[in-house]
N, C-alpha and C. Protein backbone atom coordinates (compact mmCIF):
# COMPACT_ATOMS: atom_id res chain seq x y z
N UNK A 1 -114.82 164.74 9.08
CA UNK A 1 -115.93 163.84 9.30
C UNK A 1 -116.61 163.59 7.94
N UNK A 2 -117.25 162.62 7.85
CA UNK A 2 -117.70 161.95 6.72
C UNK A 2 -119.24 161.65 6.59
N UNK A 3 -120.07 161.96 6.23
CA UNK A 3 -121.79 161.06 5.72
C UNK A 3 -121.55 160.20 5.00
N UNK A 4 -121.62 159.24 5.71
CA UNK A 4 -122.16 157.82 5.04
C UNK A 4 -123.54 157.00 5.34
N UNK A 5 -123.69 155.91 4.51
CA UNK A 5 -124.82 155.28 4.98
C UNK A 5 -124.09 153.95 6.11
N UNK A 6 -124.81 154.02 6.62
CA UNK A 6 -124.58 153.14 8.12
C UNK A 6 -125.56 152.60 8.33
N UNK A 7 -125.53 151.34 8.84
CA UNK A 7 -126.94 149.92 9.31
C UNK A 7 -127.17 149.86 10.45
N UNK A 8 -128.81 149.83 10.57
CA UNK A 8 -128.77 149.06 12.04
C UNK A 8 -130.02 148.24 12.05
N UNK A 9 -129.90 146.63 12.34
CA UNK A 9 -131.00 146.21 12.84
C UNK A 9 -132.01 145.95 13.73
N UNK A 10 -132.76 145.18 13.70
CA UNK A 10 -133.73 144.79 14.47
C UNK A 10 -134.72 143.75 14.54
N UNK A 11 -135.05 142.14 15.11
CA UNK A 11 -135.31 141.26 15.34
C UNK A 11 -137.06 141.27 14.89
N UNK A 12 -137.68 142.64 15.30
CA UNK A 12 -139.26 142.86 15.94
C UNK A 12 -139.22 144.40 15.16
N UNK A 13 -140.61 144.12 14.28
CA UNK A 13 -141.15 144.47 13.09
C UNK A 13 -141.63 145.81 14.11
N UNK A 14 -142.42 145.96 15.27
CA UNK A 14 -143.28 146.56 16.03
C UNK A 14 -142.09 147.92 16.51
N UNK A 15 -140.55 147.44 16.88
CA UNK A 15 -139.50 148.07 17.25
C UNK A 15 -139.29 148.93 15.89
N UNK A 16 -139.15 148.49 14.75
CA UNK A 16 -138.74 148.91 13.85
C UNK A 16 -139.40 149.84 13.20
N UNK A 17 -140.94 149.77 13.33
CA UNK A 17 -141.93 150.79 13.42
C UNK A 17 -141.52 151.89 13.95
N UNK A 18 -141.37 152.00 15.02
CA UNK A 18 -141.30 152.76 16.16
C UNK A 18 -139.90 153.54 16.18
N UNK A 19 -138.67 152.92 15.51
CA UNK A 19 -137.82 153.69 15.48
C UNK A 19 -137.95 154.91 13.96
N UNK A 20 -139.06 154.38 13.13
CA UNK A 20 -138.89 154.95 12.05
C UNK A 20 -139.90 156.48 12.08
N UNK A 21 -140.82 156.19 13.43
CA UNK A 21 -141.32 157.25 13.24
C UNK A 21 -140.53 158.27 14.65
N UNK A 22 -139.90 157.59 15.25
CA UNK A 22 -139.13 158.74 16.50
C UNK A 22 -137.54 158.63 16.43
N UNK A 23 -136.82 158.01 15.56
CA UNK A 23 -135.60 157.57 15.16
C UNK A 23 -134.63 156.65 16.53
N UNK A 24 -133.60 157.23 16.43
CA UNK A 24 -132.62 156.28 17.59
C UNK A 24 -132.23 157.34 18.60
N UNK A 25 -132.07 156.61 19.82
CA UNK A 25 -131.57 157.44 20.74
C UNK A 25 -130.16 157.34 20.85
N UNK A 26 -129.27 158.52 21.50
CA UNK A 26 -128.24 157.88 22.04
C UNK A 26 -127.56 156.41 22.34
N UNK A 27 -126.17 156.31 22.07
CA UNK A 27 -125.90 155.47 22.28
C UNK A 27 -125.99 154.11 21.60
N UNK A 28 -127.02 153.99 20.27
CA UNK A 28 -127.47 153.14 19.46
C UNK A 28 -126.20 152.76 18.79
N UNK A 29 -125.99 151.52 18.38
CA UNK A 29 -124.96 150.90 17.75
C UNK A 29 -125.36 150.85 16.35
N UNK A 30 -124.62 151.44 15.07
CA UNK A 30 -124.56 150.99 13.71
C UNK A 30 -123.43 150.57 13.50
N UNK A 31 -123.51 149.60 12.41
CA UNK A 31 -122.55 149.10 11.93
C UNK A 31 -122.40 149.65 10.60
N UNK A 32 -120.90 149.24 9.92
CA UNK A 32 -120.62 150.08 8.43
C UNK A 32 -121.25 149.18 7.26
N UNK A 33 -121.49 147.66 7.99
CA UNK A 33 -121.61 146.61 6.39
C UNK A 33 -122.74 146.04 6.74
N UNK A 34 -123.81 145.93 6.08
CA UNK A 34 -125.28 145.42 6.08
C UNK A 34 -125.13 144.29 6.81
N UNK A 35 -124.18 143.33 6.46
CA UNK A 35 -124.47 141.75 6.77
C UNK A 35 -123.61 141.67 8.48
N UNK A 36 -123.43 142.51 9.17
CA UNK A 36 -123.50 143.17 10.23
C UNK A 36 -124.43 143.46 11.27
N UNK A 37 -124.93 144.14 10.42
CA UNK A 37 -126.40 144.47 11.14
C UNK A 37 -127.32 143.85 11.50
N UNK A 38 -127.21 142.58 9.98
CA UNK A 38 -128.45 141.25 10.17
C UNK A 38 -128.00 140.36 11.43
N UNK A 39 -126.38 140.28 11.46
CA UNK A 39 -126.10 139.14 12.14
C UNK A 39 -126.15 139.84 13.17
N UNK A 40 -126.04 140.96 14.02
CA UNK A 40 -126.34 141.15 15.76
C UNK A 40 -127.41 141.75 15.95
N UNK A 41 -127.77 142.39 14.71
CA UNK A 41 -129.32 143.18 15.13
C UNK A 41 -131.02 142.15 14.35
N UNK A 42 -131.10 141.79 13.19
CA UNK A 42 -132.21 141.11 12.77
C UNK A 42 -132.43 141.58 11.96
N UNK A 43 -133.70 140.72 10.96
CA UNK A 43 -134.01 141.14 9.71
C UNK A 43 -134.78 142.21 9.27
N UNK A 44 -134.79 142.92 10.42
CA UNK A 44 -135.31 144.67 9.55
C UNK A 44 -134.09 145.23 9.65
N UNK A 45 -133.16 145.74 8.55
CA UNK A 45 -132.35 147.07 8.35
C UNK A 45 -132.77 147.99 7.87
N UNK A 46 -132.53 148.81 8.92
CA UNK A 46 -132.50 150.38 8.54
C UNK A 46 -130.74 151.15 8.06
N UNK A 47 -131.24 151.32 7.13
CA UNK A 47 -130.00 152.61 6.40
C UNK A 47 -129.65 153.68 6.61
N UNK A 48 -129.27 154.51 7.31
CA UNK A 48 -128.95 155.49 7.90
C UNK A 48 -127.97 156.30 7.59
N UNK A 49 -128.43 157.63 7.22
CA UNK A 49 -126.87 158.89 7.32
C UNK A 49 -126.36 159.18 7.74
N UNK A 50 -125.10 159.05 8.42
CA UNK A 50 -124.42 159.68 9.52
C UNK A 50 -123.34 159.70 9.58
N UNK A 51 -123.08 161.04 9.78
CA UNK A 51 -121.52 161.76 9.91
C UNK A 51 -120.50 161.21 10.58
N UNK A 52 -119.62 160.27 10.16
CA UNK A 52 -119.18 159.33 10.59
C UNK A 52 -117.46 159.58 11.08
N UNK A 53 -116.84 159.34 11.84
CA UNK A 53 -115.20 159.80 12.31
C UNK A 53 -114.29 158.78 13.06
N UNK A 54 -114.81 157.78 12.48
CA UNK A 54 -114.17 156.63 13.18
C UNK A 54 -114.03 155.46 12.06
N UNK A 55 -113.12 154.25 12.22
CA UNK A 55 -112.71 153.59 11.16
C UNK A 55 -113.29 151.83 11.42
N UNK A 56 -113.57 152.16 13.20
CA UNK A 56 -114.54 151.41 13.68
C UNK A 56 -115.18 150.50 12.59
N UNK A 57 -115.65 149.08 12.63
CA UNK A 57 -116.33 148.11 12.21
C UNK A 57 -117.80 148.86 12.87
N UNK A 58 -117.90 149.17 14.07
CA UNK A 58 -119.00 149.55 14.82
C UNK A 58 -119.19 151.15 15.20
N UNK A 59 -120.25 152.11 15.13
CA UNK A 59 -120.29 153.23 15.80
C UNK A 59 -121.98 153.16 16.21
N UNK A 60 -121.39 154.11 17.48
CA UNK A 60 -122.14 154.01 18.62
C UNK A 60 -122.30 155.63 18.98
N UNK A 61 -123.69 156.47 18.07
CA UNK A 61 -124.22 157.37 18.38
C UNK A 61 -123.79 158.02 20.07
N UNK A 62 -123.18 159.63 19.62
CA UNK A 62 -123.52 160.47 20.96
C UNK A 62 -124.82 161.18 21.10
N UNK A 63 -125.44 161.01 20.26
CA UNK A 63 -126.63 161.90 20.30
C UNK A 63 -127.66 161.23 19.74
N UNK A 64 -129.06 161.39 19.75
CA UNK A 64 -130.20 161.05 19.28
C UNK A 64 -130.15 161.33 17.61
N UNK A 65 -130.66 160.32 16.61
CA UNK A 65 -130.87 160.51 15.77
C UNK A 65 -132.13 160.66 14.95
N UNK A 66 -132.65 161.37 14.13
CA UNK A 66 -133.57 161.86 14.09
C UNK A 66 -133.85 160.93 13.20
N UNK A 67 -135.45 160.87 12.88
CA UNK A 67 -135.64 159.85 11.68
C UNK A 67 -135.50 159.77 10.14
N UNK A 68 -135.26 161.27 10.14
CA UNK A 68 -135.13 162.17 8.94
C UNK A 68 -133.85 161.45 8.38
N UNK A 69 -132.60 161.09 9.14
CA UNK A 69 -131.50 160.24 9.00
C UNK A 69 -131.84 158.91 8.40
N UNK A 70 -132.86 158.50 8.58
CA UNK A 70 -132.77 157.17 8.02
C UNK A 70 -133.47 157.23 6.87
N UNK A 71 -132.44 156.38 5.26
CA UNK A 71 -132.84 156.36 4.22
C UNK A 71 -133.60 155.70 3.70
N UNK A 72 -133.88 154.38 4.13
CA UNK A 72 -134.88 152.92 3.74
C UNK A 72 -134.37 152.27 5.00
N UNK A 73 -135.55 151.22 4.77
CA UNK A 73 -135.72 150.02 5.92
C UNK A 73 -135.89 149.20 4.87
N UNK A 74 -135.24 147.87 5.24
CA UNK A 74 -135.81 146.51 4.12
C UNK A 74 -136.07 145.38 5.55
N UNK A 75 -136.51 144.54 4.94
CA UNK A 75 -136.59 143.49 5.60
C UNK A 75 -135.81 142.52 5.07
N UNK A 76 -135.00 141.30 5.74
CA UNK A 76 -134.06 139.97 5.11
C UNK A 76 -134.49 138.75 6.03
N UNK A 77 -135.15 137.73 5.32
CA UNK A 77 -135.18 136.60 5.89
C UNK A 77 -134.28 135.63 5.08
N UNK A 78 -133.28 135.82 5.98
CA UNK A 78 -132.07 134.56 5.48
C UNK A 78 -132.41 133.06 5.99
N UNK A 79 -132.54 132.03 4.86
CA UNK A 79 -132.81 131.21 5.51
C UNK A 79 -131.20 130.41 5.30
N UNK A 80 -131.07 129.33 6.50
CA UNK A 80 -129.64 128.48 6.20
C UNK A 80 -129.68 127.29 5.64
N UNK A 81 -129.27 127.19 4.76
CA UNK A 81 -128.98 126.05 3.71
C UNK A 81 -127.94 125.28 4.27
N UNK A 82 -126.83 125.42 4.91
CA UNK A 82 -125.97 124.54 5.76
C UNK A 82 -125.22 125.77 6.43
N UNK A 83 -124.98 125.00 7.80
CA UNK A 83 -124.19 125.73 8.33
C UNK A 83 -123.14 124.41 9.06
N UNK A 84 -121.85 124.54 8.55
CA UNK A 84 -120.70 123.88 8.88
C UNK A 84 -120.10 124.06 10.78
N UNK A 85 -119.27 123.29 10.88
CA UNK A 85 -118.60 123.85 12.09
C UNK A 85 -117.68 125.05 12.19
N UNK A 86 -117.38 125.39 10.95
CA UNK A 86 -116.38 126.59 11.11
C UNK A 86 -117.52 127.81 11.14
N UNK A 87 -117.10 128.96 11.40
CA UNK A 87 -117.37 130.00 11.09
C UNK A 87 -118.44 130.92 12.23
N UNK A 88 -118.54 130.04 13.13
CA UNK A 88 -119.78 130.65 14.07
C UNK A 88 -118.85 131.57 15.51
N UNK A 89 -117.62 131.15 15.54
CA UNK A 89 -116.77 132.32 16.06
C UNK A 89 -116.29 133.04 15.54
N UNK A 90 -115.59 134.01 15.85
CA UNK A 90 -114.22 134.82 15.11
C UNK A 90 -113.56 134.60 15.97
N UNK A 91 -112.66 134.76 14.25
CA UNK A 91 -111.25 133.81 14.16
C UNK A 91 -110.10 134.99 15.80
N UNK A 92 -109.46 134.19 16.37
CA UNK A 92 -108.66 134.67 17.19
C UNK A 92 -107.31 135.71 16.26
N UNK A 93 -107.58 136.72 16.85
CA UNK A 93 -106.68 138.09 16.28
C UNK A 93 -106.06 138.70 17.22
N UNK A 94 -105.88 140.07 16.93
CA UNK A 94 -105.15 140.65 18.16
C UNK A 94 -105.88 140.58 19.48
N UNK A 95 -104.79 140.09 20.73
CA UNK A 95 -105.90 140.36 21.79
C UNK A 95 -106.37 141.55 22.62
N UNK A 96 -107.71 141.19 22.30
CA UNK A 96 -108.66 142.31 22.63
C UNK A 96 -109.04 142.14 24.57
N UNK A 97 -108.55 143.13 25.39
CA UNK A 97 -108.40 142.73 26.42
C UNK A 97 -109.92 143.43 27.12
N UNK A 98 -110.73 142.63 28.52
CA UNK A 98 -111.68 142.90 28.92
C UNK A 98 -111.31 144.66 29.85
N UNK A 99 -112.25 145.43 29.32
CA UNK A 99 -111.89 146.75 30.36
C UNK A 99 -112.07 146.36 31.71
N UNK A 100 -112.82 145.27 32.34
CA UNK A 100 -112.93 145.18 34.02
C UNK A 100 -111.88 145.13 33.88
N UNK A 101 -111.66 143.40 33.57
CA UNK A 101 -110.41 142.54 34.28
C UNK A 101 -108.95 142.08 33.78
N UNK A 102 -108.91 142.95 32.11
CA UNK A 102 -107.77 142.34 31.19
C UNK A 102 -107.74 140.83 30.64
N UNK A 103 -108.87 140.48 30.47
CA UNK A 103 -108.64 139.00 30.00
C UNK A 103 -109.28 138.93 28.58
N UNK A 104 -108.21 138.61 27.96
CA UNK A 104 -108.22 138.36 26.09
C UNK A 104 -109.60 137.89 25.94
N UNK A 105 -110.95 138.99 25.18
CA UNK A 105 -111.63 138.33 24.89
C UNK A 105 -112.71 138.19 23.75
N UNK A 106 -111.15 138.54 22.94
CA UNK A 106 -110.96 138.77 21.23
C UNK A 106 -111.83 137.18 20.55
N UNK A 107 -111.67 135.82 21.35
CA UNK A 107 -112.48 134.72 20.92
C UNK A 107 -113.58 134.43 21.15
N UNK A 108 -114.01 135.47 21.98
CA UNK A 108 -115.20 135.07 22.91
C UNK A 108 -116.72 134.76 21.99
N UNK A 109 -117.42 134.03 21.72
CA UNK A 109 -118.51 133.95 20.94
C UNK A 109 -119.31 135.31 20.69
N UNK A 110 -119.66 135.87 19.92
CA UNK A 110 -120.67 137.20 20.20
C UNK A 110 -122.18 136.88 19.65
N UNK A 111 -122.30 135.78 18.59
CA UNK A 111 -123.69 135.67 17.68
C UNK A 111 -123.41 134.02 17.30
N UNK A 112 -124.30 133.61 17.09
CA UNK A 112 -124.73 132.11 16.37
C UNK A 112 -125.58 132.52 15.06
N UNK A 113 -124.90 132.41 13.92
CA UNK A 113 -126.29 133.01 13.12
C UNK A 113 -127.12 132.56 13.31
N UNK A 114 -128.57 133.29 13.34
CA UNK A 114 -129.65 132.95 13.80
C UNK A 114 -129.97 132.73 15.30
N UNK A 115 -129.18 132.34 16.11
CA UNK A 115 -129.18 132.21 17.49
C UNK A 115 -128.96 133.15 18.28
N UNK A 116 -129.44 134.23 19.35
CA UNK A 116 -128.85 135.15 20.36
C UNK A 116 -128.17 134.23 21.33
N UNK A 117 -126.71 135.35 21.46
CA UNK A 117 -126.20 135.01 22.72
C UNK A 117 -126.14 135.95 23.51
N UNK A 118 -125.68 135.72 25.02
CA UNK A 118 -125.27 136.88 25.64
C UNK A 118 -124.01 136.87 26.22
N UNK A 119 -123.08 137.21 25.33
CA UNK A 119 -121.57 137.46 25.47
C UNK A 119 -120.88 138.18 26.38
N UNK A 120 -120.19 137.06 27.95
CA UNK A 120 -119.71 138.10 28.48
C UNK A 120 -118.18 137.62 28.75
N UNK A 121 -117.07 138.34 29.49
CA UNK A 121 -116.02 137.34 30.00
C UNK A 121 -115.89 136.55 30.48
N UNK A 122 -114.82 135.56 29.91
CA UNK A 122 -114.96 134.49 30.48
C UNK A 122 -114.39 134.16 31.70
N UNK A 123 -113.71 135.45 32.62
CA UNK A 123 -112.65 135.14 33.79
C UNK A 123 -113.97 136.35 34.63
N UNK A 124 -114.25 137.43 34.45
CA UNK A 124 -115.26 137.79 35.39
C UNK A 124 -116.37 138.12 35.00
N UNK A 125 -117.12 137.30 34.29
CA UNK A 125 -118.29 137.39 33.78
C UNK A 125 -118.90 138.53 33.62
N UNK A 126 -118.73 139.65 33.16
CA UNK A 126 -119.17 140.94 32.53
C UNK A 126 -119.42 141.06 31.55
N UNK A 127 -120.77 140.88 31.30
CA UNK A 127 -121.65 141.05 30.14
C UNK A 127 -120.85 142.49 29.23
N UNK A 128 -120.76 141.88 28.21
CA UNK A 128 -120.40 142.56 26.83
C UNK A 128 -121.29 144.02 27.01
N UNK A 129 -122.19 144.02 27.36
CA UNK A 129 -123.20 145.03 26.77
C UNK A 129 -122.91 146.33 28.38
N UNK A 130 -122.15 145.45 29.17
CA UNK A 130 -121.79 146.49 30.60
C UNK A 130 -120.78 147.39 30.26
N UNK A 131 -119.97 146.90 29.62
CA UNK A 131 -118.66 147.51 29.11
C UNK A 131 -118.67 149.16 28.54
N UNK A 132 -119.89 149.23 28.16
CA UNK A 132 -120.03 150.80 27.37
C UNK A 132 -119.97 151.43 29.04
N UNK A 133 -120.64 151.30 29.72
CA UNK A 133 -121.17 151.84 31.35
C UNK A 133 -119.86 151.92 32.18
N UNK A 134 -118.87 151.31 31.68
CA UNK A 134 -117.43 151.65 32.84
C UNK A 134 -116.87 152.60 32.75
């Protein structure tokens, strides 16, 4: 296992407070690359230490993390200077199949920069965020 620094954001300044003085609970999602964090979590990143064992783009805490773990918080207000038609999906790769129902959903939209979505399948509509719970 490995310590590294690991990201996670957050949209709401008031949240970000709040995680810095009681840290993350279970189950919290970091990502390995800053510009990660901005695009599904928001412009407060927090930096974080953590013993890391996976090669994962994404890890997803078994345990509560303490705040003592986290190294700095910054804030990023990206503003967009153009945004083209390409680039607001990812690109179709291996297919990534739904745990309900098996349906490829490696294309499925997950973020608009700047925009929330709520990403689920497109054959039985199961929210992205249910999938940890099966």
């Amino acid at each position: 296992m490995t310590t590294r620094i690991v990201f996670h954001g957050t949209p709401y300044l008031e949240v970000a407070k709040q995680i810095q003085k009681e840290g993350f609970k279970k189950g919290t999602y970091f990502a390995r690359h800053l510009e990660d964090s901005l695009e599904f979590g928001g412009k407060y990143i927090f930096y974080v230490a953590l013993e890391v064992n996976t090669k994962n783009w994404q890890i997803v805490t078994e345990e509560d993390v303490l705040p003592e773990r986290i190294t700095r918080l910054i804030t990023v207000n990206p503003k967009i200077l153009f945004e083209g038609d390409g680039g607001k999906f990812f690109p179709k790769g291996e297919p990534c199949p739904c745990p309900k129902c098996g349906t490829d959903i490696g294309s499925v939209p997950l973020s608009i920069f700047g925009k929330k979505t709520t990403p689920l399948c497109p054959s039985c509509k199961t929210l992205f965020k249910d999938f940890n719970s099966q």
